[in-house]
Protein backbone atom coordinates (compact mmCIF):
# COMPACT_ATOMS: atom_id res chain seq x y z
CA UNK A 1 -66.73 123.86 -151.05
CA UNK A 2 -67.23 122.77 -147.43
CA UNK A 3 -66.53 119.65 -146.31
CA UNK A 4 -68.34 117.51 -143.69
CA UNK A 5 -67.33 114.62 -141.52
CA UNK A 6 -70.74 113.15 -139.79
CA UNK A 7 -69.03 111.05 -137.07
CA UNK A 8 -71.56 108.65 -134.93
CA UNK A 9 -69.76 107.70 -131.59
CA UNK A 10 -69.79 104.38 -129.18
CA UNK A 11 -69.39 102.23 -131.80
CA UNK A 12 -69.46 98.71 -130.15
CA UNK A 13 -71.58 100.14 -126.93
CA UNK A 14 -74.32 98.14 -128.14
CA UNK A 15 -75.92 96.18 -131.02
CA UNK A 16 -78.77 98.83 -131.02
CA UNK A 17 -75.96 101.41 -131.56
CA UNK A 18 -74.06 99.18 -133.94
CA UNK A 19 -76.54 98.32 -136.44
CA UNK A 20 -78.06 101.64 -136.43
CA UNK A 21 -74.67 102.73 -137.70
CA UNK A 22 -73.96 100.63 -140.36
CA UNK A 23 -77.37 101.51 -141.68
CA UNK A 24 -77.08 105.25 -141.76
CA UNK A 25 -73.41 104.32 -143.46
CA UNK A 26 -75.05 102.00 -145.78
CA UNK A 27 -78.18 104.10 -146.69
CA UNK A 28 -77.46 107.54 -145.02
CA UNK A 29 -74.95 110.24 -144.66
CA UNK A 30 -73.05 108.88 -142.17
CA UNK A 31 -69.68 109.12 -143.18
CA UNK A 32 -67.19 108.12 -139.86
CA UNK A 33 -67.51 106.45 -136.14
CA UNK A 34 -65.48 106.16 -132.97
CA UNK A 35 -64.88 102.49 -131.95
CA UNK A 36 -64.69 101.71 -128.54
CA UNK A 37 -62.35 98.79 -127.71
CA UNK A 38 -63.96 98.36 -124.20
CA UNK A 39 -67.71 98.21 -125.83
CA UNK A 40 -69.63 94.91 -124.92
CA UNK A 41 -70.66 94.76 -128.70
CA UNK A 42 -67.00 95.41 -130.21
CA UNK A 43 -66.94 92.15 -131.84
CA UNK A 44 -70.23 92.48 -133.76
CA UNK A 45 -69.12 96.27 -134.48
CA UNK A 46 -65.65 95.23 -135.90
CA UNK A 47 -67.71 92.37 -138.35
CA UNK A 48 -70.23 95.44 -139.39
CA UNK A 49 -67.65 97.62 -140.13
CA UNK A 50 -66.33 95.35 -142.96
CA UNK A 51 -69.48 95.17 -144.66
CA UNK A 52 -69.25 99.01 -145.44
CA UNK A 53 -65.59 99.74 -146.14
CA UNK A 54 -66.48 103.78 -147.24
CA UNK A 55 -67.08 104.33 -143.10
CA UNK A 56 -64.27 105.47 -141.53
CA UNK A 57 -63.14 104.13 -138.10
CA UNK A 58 -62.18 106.70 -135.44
CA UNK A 59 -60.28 105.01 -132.16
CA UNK A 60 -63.08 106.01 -128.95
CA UNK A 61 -60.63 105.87 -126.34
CA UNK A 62 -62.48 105.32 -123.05
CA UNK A 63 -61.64 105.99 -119.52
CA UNK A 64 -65.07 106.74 -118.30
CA UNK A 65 -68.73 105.34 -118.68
CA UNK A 66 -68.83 102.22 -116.46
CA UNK A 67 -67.35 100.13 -118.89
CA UNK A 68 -65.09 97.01 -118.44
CA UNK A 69 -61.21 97.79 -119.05
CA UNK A 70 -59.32 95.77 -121.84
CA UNK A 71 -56.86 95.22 -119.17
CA UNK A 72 -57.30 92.89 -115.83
CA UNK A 73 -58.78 95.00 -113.18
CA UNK A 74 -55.56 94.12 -111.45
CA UNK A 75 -53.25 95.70 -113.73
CA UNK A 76 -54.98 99.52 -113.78
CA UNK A 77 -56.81 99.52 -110.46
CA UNK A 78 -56.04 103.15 -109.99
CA UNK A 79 -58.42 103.88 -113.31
CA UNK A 80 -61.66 101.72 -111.91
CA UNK A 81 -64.47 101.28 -109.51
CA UNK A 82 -64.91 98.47 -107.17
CA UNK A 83 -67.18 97.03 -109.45
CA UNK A 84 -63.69 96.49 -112.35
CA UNK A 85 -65.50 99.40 -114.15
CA UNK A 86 -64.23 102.87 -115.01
CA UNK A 87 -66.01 105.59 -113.70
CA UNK A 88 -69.45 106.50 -114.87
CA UNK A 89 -68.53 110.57 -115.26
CA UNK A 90 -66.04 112.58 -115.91
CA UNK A 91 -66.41 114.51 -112.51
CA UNK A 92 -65.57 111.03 -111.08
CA UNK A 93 -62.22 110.65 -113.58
CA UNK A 94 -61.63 114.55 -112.02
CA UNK A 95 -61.98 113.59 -108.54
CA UNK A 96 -59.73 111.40 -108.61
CA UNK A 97 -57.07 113.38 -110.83
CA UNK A 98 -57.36 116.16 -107.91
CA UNK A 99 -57.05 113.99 -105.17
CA UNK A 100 -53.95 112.31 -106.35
CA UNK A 101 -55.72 109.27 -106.97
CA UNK A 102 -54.91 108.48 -110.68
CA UNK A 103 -51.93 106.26 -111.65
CA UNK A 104 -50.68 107.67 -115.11
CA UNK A 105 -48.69 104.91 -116.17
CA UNK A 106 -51.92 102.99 -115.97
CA UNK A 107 -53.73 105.27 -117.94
CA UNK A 108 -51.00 104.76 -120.35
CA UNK A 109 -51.23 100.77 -120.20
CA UNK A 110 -54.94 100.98 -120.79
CA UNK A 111 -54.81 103.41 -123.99
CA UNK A 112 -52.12 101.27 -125.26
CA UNK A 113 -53.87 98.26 -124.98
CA UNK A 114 -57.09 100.27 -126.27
CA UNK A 115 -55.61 101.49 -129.62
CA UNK A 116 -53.47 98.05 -129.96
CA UNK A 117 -56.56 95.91 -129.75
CA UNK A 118 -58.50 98.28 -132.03
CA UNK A 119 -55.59 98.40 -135.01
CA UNK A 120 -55.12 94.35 -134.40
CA UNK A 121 -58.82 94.37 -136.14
CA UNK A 122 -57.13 95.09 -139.76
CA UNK A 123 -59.67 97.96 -140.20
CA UNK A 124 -58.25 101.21 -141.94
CA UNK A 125 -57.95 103.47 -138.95
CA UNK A 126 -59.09 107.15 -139.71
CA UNK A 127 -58.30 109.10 -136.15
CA UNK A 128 -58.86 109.23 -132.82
CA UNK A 129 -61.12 111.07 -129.95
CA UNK A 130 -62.54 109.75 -126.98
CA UNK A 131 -65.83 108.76 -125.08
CA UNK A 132 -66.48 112.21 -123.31
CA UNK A 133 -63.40 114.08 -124.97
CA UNK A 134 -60.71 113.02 -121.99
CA UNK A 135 -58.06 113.28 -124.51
CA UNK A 136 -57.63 116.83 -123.95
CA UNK A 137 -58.13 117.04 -120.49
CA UNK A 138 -54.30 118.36 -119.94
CA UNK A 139 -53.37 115.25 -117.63
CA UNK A 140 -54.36 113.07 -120.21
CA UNK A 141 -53.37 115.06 -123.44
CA UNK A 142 -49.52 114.11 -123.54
CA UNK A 143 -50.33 110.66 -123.17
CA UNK A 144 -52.77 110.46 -126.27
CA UNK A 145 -50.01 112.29 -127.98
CA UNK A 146 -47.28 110.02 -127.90
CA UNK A 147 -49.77 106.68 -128.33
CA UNK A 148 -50.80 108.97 -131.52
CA UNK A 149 -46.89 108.92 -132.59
CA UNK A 150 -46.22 105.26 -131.29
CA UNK A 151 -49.45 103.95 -133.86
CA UNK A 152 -48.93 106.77 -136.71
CA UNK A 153 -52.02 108.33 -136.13
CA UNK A 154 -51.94 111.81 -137.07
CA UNK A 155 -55.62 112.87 -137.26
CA UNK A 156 -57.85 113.18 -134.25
CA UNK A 157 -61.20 114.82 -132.95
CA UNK A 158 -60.34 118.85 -131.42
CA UNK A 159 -63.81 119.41 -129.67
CA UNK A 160 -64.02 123.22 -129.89
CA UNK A 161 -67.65 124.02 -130.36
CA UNK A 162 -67.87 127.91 -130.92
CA UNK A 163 -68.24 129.23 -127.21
CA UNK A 164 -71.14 131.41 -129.19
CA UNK A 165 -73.28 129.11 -130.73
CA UNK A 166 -76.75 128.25 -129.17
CA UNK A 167 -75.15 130.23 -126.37
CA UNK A 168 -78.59 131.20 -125.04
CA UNK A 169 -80.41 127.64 -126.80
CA UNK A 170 -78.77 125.14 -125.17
CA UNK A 171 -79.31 123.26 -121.69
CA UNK A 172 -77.23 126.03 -119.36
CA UNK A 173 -75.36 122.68 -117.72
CA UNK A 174 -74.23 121.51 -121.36
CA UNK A 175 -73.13 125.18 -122.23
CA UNK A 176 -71.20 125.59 -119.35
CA UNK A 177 -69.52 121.73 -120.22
CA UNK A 178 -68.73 122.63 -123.63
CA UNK A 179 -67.05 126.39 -122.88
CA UNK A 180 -64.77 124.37 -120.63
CA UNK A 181 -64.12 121.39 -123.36
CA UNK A 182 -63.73 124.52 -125.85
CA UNK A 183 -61.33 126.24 -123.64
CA UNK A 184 -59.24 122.81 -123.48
CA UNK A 185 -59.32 121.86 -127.09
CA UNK A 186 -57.84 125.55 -127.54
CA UNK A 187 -55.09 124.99 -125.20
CA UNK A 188 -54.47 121.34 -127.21
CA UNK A 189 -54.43 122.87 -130.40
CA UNK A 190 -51.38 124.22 -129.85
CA UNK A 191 -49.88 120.99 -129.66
CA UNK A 192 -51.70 120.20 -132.73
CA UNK A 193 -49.89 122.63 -134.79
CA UNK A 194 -46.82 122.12 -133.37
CA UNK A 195 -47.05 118.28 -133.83
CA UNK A 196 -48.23 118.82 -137.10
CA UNK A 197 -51.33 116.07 -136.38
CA UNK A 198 -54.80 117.06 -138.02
CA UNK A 199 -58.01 118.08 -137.13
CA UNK A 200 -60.85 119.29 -138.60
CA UNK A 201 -61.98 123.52 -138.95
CA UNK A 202 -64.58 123.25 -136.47
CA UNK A 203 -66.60 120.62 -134.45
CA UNK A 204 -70.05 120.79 -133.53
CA UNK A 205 -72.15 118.24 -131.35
CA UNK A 206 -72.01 119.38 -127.42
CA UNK A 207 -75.00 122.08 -127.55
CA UNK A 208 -77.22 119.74 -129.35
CA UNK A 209 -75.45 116.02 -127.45
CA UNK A 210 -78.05 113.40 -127.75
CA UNK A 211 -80.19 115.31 -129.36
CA UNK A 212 -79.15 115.60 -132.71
CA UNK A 213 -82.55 115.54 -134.09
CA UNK A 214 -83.17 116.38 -137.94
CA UNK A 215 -84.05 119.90 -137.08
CA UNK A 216 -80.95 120.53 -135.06
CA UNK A 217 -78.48 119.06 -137.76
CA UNK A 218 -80.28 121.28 -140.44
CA UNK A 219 -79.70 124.12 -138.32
CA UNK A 220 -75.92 123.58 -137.81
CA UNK A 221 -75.89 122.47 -141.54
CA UNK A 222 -77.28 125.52 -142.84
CA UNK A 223 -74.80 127.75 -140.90
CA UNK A 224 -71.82 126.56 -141.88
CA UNK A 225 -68.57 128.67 -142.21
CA UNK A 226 -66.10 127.90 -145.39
CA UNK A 227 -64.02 124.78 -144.06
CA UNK A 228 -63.35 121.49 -142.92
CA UNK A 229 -66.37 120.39 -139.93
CA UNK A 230 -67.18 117.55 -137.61
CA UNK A 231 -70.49 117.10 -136.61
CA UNK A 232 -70.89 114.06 -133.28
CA UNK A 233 -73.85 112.03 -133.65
CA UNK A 234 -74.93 109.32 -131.48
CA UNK A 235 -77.52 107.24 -133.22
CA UNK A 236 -79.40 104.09 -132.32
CA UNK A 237 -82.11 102.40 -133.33
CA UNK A 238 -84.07 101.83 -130.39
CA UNK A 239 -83.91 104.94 -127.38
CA UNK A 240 -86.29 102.21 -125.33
CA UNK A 241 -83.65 99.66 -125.58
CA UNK A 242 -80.80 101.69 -124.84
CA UNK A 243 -82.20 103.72 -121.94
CA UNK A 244 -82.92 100.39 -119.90
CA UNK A 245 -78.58 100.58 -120.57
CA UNK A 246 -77.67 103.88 -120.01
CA UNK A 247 -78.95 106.75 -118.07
CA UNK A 248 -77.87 109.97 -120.72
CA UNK A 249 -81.60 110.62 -121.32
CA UNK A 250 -80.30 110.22 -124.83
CA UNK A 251 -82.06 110.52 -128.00
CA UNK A 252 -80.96 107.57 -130.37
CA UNK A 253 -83.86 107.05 -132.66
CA UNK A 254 -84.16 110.78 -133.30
CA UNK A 255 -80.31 110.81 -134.18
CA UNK A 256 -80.63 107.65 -136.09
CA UNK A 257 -83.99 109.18 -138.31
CA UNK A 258 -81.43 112.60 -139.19
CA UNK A 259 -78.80 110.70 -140.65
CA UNK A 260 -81.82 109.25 -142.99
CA UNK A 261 -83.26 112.49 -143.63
CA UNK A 262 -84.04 112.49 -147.30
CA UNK A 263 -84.53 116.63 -146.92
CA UNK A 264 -81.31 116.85 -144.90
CA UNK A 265 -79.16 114.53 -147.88
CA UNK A 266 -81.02 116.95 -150.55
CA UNK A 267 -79.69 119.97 -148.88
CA UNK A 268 -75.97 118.77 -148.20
CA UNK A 269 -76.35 118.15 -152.13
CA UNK A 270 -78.15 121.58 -153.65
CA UNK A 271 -75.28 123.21 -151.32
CA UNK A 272 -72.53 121.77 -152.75
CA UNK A 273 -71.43 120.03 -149.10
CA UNK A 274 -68.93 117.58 -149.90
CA UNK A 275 -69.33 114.36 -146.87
CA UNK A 276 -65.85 112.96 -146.25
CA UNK A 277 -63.77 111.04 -143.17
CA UNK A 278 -60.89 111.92 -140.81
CA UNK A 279 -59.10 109.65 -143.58
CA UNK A 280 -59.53 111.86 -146.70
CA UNK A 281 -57.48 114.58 -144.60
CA UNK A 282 -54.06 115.28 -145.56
């Protein structure tokens, strides 16, 4: 039987996001989310999440997307703008790794405080990944490793999204993105294995970011190989709303709708597709 974890990220972005969530939890197939310690809404998030205990909670570690630090600007001003914001884009976060511009013991400060503020919630942490997968980028890697060890975390998110699929479907630009994430997350899983931390068979998500639409998650659905998957989501109920926030160009509502899909539950059923968490992994 294959197993599926349906994992929405940038939980505690915003309330749109939030309640969205808790609604395809609560009367979807959304089975896990990514909480993001540095999200505006985290409060509200962290008050949803106990009203559906089956969720699980994934840590959304976050060193890019122009949000606020949990740390004083002051203390990690190697990791954020003028503004006391990280950096919109990962090509920013690179810039600054290349020109020598990135203070690692900061980064380590701010994931600390990141995964210490998230476990002080008393939610049952499930695993961890990261808002635009920086936790394998290979500076950043060894860090997330030992914070894994330090909070007994074991199970994270490997992004490796087959270098074939949709090769000649997707957006060329968000191809070319995931073959490099893919080519990272191999290079991590090494350290997987040897660590012995777990991760799921496959992960799908980057061809089809923000647009997970019902038709694209029955197409990934229907051609799944025997094992474990992920499949990212990144629902809201309003893409109005949350455009006027964020820039992505996004789909939300679309997301949101697939994770309600009465045709898409039916199929995951007649096909014998078991929906779990990070947390039901060994």
């Amino acid at each position: 039987m294959n197993r599926l974890i349906i994992n929405a990220d940038d939980f505690g972005i915003h309330t749109e996001v939030n309640h969205a969530i808790i609604t395809a939890c609560q009367q979807g197939i959304l089975t896990s989310t990514s909480l993001l310690a540095t999200g505006p809404a985290f409060d509200e998030a962290v008050e949803l999440a106990r009203q559906c205990p089956k969720l699980g909670i994934g840590i959304h570690l976050c060193l890019v997307g122009s949000l606020r630090p949990v740390l004083p600007q002051s203390a990690v001003p190697s990791l954020v703008t003028a503004q006391g914001v990280v950096p919109e884009s990962y090509a920013e976060v690179m810039k600054r790794i290349f020109a020598g511009k990135y203070n690692y013991e900061q980064v380590y400060q701010e994931l600390d405080a990141q995964m210490a503020k998230i476990m002080a919630t008393g939610l049952n942490i499930t695993h961890v990944d990261s808002h635009q997968h920086l936790h394998v980028l290979p500076q950043i890697w060894p860090i997330v490793q030992t914070l894994m060890k330090k909070y007994h975390i074991h199970r994270l998110r490997i992004p490796r999204e087959d270098y074939t699929f949709k090769a000649l479907l997707a957006n060329p630009v968000r191809a070319f993105g995931r073959d490099g994430l893919t080519y990272l997350s191999k290079r991590a899983m090494k350290d997987v294995r040897r660590l012995h931390f777990t991760t799921s068979d496959y992960f799908w998500g980057m061809a089809d970011g923000g647009n997970m639409n019902e038709q694209n998650l029955k197409y990934i659905i229907s051609r799944l190989p025997f094992g474990i998957h992920e499949i990212m989501m990144h629902p809201g109920r309003s893409t109005a709303v949350l455009s006027q926030s964020f820039s992505w160009g996004y789909h939300w509502e679309d997301e949101f709708h697939a994770l309600l899909s009465t045709t898409i539950r039916q199929y995951l059923q007649d096909h014998g597709i078991e929906l779990i968490h990070y947390g039901d992994l060994p």
